[in-house]
C-alpha atoms as a PDB file:
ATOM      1  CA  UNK A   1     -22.301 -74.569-128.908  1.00  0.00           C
ATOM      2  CA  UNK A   2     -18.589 -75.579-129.176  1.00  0.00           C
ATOM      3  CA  UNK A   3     -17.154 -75.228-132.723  1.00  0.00           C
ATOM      4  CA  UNK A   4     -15.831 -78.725-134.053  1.00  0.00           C
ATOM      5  CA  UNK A   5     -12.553 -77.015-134.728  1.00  0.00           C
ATOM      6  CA  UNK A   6     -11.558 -73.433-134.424  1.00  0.00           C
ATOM      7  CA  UNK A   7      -8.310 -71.375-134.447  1.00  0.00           C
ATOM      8  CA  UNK A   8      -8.117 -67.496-134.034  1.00  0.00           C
ATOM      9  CA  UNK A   9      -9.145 -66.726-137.161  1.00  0.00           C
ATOM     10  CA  UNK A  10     -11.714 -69.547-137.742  1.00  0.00           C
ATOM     11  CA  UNK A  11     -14.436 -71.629-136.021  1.00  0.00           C
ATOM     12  CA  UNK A  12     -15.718 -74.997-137.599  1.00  0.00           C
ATOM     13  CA  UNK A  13     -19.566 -76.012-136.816  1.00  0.00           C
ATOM     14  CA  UNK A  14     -20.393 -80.185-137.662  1.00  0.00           C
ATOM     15  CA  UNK A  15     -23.778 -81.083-137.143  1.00  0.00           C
ATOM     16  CA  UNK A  16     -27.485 -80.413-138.197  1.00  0.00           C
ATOM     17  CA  UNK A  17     -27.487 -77.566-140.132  1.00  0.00           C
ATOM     18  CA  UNK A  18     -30.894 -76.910-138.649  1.00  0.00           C
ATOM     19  CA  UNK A  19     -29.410 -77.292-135.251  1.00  0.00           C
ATOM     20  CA  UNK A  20     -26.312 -75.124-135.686  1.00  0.00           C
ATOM     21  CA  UNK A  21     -27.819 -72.302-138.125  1.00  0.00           C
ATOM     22  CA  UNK A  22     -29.929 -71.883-135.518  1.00  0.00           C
ATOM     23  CA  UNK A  23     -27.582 -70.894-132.606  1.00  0.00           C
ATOM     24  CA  UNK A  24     -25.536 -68.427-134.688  1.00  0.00           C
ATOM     25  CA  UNK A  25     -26.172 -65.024-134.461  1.00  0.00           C
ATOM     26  CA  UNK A  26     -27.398 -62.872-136.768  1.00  0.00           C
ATOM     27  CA  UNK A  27     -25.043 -61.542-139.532  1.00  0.00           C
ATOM     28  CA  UNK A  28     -22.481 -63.509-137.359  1.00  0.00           C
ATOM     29  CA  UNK A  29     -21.189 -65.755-140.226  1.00  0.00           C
ATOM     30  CA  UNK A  30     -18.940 -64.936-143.452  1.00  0.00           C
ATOM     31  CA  UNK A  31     -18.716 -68.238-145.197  1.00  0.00           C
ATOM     32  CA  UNK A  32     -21.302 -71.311-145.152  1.00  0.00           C
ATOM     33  CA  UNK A  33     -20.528 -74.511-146.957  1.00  0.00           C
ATOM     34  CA  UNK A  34     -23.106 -76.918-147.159  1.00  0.00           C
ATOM     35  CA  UNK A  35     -24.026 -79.656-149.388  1.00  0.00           C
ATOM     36  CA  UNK A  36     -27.665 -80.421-149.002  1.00  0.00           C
ATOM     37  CA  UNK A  37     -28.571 -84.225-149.996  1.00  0.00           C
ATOM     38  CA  UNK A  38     -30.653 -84.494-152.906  1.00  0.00           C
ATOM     39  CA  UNK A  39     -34.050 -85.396-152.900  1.00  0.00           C
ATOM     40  CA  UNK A  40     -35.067 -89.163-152.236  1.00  0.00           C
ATOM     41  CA  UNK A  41     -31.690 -90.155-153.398  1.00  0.00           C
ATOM     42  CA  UNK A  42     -29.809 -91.472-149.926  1.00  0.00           C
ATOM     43  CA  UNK A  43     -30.806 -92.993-146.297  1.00  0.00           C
ATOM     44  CA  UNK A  44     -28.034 -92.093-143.810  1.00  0.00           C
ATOM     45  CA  UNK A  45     -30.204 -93.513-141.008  1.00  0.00           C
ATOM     46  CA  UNK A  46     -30.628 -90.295-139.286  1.00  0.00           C
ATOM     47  CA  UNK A  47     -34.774 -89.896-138.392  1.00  0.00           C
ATOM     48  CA  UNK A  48     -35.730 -86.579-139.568  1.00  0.00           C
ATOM     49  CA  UNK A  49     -33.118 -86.514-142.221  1.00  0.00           C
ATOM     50  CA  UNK A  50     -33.314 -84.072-145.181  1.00  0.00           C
ATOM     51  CA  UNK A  51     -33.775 -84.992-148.243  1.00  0.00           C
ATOM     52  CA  UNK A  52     -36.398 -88.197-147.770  1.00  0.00           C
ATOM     53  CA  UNK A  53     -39.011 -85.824-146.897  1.00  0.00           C
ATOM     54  CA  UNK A  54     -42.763 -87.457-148.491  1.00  0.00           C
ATOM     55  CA  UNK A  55     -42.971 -84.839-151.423  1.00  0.00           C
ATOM     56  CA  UNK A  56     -40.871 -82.998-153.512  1.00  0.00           C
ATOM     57  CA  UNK A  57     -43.188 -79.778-152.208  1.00  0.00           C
ATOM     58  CA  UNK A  58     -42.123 -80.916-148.733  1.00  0.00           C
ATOM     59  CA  UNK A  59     -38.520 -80.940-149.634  1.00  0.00           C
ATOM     60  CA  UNK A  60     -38.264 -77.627-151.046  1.00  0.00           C
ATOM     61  CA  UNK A  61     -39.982 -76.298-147.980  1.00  0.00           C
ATOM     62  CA  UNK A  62     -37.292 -77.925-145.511  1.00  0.00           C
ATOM     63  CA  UNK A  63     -34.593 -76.335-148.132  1.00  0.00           C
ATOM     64  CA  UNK A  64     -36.514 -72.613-148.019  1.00  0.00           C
ATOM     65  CA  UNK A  65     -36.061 -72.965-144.266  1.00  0.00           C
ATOM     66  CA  UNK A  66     -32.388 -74.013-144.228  1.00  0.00           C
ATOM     67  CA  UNK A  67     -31.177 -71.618-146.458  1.00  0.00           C
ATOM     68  CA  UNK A  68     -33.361 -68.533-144.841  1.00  0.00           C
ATOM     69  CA  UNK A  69     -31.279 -69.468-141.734  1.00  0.00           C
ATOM     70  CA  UNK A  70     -28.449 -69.658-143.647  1.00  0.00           C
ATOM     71  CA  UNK A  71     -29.234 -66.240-145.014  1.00  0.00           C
ATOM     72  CA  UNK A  72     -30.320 -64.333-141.369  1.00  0.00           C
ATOM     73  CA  UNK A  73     -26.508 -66.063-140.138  1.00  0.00           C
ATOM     74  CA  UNK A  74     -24.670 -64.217-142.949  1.00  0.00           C
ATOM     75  CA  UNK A  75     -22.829 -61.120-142.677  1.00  0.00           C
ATOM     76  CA  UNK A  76     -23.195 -58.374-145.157  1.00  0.00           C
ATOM     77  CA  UNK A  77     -20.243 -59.292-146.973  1.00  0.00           C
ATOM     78  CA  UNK A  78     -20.945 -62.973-146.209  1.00  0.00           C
END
C-alpha cells in the first residue's frame, strides 16, 4: 500500500479505513484521525458505505470493527 503522502518522519493513508487499517501492522501506527459519518445522515455514493447500514445495531457493529482495527494498528503510546 503506498501512503497518499509521506515524508521521513510521516506517512499519510486516504482511503477505506477498512481497507487501509487492515494492511497496517500491528502496533505499527502512533496517530489515527478519522471522522466516521454519522448514522443515516449522508449518501456519498460509495456501495458499502458506513454509516447507511439498515439498523442502528448494524451500525455500531461496522464501528466495533473499525475501531478494533484501529486499536490492533496502534502503538503502545499510540
Amino acid at each position: 500500500m503506498e501512503p497518499y503522502f509521506a515524508t521521513d518522519r510521516l506517512k499519510i493513508y486516504h482511503g477505506d479505513c477498512r481497507d487501509v487499517l487492515t494492511q497496517l501492522p500491528d502496533e505499527s501506527v502512533q496517530t489515527v484521525v478519522t471522522s466516521p459519518p454519522y448514522y443515516g445522515l449522508r449518501d456519498y455514493q460509495v456501495d458499502g458505505q458506513i454509516g447507511l447500514e439498515q439498523t442502528p445495531d448494524e451500525y455500531v457493529t461496522s464501528m466495533v470493527e473499525v475501531f478494533r482495527e484501529v486499536r490492533r494498528g496502534l502503538r503502545e503510546d499510540g
